[in-house]
N, C-alpha and C. Protein backbone atom coordinates (compact mmCIF):
# COMPACT_ATOMS: atom_id res chain seq x y z
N UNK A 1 -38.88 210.54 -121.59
CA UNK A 1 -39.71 211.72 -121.76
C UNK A 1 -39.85 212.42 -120.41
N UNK A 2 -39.46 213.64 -120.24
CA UNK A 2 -39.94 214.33 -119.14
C UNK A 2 -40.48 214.91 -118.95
N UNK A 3 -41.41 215.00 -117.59
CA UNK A 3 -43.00 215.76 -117.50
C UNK A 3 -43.06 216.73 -117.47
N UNK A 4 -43.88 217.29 -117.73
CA UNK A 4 -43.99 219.24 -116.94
C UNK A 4 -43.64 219.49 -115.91
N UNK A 5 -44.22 218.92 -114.68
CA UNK A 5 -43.80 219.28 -113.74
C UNK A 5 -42.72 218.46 -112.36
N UNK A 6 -42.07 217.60 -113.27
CA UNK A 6 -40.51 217.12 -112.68
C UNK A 6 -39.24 218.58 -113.19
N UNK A 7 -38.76 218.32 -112.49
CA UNK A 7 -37.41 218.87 -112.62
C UNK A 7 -35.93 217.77 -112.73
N UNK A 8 -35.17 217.64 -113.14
CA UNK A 8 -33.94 216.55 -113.45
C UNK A 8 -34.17 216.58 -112.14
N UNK A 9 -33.73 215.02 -112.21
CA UNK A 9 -32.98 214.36 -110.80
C UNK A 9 -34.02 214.13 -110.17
N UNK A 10 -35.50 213.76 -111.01
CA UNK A 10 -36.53 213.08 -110.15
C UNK A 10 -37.26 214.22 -108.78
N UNK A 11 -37.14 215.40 -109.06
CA UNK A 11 -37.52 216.03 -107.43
C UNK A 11 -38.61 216.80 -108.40
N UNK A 12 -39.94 217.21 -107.88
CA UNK A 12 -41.39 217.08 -108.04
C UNK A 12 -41.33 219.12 -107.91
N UNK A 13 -42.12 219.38 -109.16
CA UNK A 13 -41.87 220.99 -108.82
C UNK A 13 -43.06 221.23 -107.66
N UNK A 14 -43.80 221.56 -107.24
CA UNK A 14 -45.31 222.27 -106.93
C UNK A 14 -45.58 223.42 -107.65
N UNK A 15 -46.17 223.13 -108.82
CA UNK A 15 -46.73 223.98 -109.64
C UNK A 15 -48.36 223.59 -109.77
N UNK A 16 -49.11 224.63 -110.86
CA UNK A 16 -50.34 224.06 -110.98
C UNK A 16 -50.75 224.36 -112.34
N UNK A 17 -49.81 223.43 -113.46
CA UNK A 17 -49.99 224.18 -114.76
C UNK A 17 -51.20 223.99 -115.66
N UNK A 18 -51.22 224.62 -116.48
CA UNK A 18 -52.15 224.72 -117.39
C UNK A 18 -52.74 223.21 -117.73
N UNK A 19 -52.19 222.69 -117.67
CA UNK A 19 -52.25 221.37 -118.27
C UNK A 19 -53.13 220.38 -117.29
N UNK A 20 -52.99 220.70 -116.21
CA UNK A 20 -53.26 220.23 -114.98
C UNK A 20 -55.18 220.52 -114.81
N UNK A 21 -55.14 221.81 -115.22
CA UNK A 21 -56.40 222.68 -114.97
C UNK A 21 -57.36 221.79 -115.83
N UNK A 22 -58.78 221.29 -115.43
CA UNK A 22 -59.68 221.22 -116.11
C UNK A 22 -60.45 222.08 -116.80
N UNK A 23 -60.32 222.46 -118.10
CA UNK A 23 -61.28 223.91 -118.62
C UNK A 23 -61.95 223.15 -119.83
N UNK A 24 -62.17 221.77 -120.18
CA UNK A 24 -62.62 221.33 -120.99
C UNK A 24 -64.46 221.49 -120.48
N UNK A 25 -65.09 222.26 -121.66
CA UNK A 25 -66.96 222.10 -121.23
C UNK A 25 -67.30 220.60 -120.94
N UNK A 26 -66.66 219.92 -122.31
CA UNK A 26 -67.13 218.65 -122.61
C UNK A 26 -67.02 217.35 -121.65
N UNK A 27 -65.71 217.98 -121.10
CA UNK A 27 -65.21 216.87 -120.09
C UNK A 27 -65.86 217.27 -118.75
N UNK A 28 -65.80 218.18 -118.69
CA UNK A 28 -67.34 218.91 -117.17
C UNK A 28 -68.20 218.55 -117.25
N UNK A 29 -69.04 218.47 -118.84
CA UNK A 29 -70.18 218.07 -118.63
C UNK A 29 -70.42 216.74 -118.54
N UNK A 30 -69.46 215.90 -119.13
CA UNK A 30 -69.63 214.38 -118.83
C UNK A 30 -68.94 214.37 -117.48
N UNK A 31 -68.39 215.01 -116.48
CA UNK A 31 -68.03 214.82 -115.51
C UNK A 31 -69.87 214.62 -114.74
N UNK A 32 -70.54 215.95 -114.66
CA UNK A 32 -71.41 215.82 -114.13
C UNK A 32 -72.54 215.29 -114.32
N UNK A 33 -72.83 213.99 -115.54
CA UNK A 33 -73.37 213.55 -116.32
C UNK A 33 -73.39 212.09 -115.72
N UNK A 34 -72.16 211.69 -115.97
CA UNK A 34 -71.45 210.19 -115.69
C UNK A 34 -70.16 210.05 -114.47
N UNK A 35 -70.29 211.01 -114.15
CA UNK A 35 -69.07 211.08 -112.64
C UNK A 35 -69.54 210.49 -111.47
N UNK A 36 -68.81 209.91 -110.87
CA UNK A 36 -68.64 209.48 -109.35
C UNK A 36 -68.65 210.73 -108.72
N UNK A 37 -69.71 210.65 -107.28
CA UNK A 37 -69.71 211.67 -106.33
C UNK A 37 -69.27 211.05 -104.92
N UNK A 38 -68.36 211.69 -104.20
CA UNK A 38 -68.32 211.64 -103.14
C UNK A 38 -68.10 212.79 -102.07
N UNK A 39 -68.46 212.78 -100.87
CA UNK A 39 -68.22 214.37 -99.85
C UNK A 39 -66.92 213.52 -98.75
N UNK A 40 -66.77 214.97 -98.42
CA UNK A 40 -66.00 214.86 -96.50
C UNK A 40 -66.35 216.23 -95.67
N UNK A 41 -65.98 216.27 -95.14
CA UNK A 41 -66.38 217.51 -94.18
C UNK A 41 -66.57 219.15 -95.27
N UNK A 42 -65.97 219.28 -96.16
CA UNK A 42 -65.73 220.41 -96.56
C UNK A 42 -65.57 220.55 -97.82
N UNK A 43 -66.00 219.39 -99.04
CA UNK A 43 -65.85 219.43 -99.88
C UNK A 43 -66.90 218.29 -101.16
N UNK A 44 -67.45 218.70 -101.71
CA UNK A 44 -67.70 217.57 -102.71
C UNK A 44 -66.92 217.48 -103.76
N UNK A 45 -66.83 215.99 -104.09
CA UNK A 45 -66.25 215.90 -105.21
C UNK A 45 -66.51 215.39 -106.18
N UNK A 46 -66.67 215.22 -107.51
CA UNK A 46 -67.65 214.74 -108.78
C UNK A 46 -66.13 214.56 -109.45
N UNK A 47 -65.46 213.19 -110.05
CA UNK A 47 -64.60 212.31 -110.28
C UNK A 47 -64.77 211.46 -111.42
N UNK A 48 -64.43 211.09 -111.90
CA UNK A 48 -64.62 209.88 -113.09
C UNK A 48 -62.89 210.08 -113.82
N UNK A 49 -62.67 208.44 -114.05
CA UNK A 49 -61.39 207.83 -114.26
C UNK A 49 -61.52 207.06 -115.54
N UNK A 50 -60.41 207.21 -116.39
CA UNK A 50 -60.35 206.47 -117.75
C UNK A 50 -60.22 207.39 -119.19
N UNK A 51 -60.08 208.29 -118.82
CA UNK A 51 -60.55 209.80 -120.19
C UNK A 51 -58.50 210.00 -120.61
N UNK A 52 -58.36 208.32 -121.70
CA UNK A 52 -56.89 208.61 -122.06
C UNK A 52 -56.50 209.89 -122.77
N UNK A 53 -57.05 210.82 -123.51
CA UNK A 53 -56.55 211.70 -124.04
C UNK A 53 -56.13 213.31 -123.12
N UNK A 54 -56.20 212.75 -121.53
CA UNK A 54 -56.07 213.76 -120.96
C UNK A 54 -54.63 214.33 -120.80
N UNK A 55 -54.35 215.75 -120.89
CA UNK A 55 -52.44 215.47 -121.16
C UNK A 55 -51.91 215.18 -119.57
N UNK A 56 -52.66 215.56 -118.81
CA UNK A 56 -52.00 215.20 -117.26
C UNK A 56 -52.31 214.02 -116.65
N UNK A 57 -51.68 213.70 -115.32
CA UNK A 57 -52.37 212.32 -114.74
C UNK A 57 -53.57 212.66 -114.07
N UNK A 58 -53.88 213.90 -113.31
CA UNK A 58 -55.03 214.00 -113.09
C UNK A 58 -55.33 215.60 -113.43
N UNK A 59 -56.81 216.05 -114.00
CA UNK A 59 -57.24 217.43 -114.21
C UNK A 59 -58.36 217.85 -113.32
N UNK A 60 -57.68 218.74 -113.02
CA UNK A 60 -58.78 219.39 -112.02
C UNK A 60 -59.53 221.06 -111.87
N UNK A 61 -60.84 220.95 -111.26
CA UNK A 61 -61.50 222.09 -111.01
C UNK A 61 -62.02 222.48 -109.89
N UNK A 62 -62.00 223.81 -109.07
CA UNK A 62 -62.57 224.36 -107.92
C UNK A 62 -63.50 225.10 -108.54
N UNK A 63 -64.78 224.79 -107.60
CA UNK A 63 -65.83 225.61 -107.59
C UNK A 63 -66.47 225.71 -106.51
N UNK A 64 -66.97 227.43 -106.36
CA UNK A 64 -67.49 227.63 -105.34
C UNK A 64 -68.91 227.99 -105.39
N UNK A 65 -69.85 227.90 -104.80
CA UNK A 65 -71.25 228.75 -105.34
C UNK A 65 -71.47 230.04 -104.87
N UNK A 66 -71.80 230.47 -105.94
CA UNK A 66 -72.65 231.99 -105.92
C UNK A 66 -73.68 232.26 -104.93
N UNK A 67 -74.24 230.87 -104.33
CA UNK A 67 -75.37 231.45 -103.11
C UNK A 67 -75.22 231.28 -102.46
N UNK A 68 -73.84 230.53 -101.95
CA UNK A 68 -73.81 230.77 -100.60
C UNK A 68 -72.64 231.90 -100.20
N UNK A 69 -71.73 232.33 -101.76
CA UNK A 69 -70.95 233.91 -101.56
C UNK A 69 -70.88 234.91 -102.20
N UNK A 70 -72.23 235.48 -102.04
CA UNK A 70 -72.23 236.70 -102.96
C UNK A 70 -70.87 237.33 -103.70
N UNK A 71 -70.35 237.56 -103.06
CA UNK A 71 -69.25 238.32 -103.63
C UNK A 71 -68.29 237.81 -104.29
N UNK A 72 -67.81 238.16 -105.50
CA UNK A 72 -66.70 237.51 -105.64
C UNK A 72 -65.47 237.54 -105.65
N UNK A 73 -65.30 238.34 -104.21
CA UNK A 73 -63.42 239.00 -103.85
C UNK A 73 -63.92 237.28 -102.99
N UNK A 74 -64.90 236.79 -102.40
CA UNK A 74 -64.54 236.07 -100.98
C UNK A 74 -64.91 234.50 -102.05
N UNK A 75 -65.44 234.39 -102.95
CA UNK A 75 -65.34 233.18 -103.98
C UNK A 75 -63.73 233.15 -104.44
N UNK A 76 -63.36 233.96 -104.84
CA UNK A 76 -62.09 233.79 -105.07
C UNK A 76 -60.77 233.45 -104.56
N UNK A 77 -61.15 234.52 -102.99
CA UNK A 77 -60.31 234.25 -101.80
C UNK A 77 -60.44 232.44 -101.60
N UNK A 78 -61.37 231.86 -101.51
CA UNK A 78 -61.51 230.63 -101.52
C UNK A 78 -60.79 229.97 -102.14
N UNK A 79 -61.44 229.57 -103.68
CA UNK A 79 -60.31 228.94 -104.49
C UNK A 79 -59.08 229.23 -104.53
N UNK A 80 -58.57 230.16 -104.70
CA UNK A 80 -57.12 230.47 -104.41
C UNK A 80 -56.25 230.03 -103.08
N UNK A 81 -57.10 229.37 -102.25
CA UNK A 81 -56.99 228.83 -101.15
C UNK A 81 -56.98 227.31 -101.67
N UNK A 82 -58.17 227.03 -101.93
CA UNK A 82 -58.39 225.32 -102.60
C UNK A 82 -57.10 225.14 -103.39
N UNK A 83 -56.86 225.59 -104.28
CA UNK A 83 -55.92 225.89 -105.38
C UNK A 83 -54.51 225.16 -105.05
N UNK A 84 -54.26 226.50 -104.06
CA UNK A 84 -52.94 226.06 -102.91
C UNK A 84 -52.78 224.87 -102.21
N UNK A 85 -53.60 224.71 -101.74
CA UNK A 85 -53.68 223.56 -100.69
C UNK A 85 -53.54 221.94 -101.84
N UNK A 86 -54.52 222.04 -102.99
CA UNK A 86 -53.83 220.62 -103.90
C UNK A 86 -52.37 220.94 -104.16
N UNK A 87 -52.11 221.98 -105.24
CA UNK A 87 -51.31 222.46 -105.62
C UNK A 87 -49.74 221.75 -104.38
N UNK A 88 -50.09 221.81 -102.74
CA UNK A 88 -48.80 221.47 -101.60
C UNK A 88 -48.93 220.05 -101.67
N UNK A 89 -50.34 219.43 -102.32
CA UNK A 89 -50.09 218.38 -101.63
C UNK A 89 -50.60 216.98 -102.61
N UNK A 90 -50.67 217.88 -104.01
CA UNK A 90 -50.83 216.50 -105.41
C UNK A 90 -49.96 215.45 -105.25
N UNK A 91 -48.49 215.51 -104.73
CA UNK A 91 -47.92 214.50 -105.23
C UNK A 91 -48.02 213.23 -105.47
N UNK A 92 -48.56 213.20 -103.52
CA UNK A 92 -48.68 211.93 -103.79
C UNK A 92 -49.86 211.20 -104.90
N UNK A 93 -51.01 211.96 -105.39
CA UNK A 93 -51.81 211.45 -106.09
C UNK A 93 -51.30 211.00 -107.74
N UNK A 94 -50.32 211.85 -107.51
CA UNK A 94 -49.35 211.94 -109.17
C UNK A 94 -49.04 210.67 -108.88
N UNK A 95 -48.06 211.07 -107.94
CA UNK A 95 -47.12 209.33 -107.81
C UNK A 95 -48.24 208.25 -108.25
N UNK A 96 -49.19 207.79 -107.78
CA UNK A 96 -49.91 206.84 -107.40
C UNK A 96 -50.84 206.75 -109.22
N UNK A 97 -50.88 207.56 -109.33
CA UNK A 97 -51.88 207.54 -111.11
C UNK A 97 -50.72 207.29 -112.05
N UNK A 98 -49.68 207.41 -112.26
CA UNK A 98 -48.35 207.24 -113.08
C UNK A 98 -47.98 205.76 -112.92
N UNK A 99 -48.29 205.58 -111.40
CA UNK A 99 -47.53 203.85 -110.87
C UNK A 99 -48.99 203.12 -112.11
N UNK A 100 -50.12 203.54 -111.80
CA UNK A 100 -50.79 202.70 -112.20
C UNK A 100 -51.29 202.66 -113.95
N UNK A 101 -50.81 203.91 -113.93
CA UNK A 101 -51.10 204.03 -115.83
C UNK A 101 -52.73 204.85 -115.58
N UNK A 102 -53.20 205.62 -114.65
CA UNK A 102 -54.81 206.10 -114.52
C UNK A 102 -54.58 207.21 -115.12
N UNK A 103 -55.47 208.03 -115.54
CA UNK A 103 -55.93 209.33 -115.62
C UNK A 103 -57.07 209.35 -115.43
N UNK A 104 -57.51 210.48 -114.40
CA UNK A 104 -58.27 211.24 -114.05
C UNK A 104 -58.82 212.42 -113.97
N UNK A 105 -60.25 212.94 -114.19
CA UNK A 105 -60.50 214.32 -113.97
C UNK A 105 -61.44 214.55 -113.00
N UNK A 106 -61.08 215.38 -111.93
CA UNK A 106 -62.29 215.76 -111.16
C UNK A 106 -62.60 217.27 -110.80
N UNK A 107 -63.85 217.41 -110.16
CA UNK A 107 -64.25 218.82 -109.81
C UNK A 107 -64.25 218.71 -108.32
N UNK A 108 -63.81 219.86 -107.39
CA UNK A 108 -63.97 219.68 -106.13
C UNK A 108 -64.55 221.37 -105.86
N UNK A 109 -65.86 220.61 -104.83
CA UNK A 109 -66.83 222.01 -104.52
C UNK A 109 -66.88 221.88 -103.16
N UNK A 110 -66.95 223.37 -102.68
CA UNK A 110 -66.42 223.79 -101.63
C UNK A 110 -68.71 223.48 -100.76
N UNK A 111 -68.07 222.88 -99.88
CA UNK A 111 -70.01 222.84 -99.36
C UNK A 111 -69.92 224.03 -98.20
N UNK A 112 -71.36 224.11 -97.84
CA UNK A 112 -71.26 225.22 -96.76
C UNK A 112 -71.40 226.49 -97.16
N UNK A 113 -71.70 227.40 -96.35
CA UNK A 113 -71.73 229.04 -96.55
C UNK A 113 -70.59 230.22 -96.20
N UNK A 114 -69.86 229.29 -94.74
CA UNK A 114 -69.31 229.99 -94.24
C UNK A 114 -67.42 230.43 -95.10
N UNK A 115 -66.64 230.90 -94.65
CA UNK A 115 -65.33 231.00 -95.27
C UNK A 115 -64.44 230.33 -94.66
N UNK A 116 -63.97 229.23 -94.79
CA UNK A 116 -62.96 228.62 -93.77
C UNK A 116 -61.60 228.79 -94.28
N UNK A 117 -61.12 228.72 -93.00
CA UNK A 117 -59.31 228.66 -93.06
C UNK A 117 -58.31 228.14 -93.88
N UNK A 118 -57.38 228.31 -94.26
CA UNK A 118 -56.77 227.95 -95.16
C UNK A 118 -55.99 226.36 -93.94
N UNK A 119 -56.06 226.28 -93.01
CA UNK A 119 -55.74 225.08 -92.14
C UNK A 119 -56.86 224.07 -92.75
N UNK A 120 -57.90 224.47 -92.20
CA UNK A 120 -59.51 223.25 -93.18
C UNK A 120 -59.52 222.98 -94.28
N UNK A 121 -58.91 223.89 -95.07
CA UNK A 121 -58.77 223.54 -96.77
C UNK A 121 -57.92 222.64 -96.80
N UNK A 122 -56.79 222.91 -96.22
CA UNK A 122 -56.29 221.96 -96.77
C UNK A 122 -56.00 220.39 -96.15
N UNK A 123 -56.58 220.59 -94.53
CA UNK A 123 -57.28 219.33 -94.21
C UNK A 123 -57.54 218.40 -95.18
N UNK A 124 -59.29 219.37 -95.75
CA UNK A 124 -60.05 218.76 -96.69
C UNK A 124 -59.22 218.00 -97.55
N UNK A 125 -58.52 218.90 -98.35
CA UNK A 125 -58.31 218.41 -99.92
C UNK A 125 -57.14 217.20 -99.13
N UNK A 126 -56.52 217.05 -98.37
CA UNK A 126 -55.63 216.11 -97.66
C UNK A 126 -56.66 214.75 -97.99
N UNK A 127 -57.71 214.86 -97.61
CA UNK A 127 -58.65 213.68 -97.01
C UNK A 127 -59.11 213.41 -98.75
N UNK A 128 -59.61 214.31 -99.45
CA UNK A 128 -59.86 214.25 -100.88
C UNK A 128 -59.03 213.47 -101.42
N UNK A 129 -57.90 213.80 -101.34
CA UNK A 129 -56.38 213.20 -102.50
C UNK A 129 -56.56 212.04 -101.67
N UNK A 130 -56.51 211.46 -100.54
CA UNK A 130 -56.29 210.12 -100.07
C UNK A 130 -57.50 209.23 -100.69
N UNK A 131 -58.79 209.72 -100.25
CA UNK A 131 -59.84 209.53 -101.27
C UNK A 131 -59.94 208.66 -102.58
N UNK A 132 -59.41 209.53 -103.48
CA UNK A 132 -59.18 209.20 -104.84
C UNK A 132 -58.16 208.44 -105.15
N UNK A 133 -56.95 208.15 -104.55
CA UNK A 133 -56.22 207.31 -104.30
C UNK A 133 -56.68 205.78 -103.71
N UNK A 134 -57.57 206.02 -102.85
CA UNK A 134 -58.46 204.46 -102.61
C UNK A 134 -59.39 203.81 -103.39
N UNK A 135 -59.95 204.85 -104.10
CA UNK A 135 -60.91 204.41 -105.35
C UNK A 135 -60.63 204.22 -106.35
N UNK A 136 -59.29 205.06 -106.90
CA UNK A 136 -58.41 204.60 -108.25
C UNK A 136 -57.96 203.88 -107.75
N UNK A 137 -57.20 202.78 -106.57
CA UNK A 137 -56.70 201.85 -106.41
C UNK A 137 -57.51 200.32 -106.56
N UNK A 138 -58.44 200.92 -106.34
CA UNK A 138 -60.13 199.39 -106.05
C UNK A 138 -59.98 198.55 -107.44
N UNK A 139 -59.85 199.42 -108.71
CA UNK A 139 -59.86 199.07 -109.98
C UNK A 139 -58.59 198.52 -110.19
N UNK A 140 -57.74 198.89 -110.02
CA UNK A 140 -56.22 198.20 -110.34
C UNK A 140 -56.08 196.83 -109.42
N UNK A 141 -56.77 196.76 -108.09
CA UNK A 141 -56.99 195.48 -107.26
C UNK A 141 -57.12 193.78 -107.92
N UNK A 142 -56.15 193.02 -107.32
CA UNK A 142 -56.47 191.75 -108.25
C UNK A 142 -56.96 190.99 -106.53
N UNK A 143 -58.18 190.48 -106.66
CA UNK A 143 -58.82 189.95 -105.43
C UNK A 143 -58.70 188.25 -105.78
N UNK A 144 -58.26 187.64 -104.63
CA UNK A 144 -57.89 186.43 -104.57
C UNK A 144 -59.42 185.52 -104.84
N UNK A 145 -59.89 184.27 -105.69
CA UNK A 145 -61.23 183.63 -105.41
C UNK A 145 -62.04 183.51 -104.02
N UNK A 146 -60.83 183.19 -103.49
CA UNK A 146 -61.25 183.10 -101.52
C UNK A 146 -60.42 183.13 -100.94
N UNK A 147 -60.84 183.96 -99.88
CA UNK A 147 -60.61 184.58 -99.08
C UNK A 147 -59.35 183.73 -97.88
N UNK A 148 -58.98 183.83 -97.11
CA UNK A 148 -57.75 183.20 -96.26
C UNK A 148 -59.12 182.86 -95.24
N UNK A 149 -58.62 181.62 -94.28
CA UNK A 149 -59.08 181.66 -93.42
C UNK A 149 -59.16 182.15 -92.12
N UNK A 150 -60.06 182.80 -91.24
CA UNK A 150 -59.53 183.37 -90.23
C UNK A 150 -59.61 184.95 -90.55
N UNK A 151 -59.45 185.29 -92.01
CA UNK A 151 -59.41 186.43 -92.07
C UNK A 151 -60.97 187.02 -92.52
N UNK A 152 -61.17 188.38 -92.45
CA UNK A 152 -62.39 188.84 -92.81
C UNK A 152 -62.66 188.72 -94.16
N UNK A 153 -64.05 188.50 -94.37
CA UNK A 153 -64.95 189.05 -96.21
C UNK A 153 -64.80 190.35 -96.49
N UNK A 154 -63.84 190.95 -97.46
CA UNK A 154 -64.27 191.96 -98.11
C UNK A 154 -64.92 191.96 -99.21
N UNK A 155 -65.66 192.58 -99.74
CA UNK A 155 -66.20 192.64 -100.84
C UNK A 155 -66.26 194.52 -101.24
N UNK A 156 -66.03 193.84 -102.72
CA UNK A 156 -65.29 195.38 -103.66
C UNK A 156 -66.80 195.41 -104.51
N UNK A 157 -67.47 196.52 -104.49
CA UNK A 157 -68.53 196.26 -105.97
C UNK A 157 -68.17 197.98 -106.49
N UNK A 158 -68.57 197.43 -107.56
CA UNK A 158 -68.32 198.70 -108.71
C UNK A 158 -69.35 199.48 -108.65
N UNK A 159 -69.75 200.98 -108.57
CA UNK A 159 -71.07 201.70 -108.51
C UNK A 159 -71.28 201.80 -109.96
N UNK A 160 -70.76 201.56 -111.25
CA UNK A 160 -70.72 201.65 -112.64
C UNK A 160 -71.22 200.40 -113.06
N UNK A 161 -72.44 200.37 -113.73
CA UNK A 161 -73.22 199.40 -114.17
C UNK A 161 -72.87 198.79 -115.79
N UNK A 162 -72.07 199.38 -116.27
CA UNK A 162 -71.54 199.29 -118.15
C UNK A 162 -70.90 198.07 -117.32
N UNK A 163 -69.96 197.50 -116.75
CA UNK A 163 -68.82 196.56 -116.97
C UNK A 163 -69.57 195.73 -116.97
């Protein structure tokens, strides 16, 4: 079966299709209901993993707020910026949700008032996608009873209280 956005011969388009886009209410609102939050310099993000009927490996949404940009030529200028910047640099998150069988949907909000560069955006969303890649990985993790000797205690806990 081949995906939307492969092309033969295994090489990865950069597109940002429909399919990709989060526009579900239902799945927003249980995003912001029952979602994982986390920030970085320039972005929040509200996340939650496991929603099999999603058609992509991961769906996503930019949002910006209305109070901190009136206008909306410079809200837009933004996302269309956010947009771009996943859009150069999903792959690797594709790769990594396909290896593992995940789907995901998240929202990513722009914090702050000011308008930043399309260099910071896509910083951000750089640090985002690595992000979600460490936290969808925590769950797929098979942790040994104990630990090696010599080596450090990690400990993994789940912020989700159902399991």
């Amino acid at each position: 079966m081949q995906r939307p956005y492969m092309y033969k011969m295994n090489t990865v388009r950069e597109t940002f299709d429909k399919s990709e886009r989060l526009c579900s209410r239902k799945i927003i609102g249980s995003l912001f209901e029952n979602g994982k939050i986390f920030y970085n310099s320039v972005f929040k993000v509200v996340w939650e993993m496991g929603q099999i009927s999603l058609p992509a490996p991961a769906q996503v949404a930019f949002s910006v707020s209305k109070r901190g940009f009136r206008l909306a030529v410079t809200r837009n200028l933004i996302k269309r910026r956010m947009r771009e910047a996943y859009r150069k640099n999903k792959k690797i998150l594709f790769d990594h949700l396909l290896s593992q069988n995940i789907k995901i949907a998240f929202v990513v909000i722009l914090k702050g008032n000011s308008v930043p560069d399309y260099a910071t955006i896509e910083k951000g969303m750089k640090e985002v996608i690595n992000k979600l890649i460490i936290l969808t990985g925590r769950k797929s993790e098979v942790r040994s009873p104990k630990p090696e000797a010599g080596s450090p205690k990690i400990e993994v806990r789940s912020q989700n209280t159902e399991e």
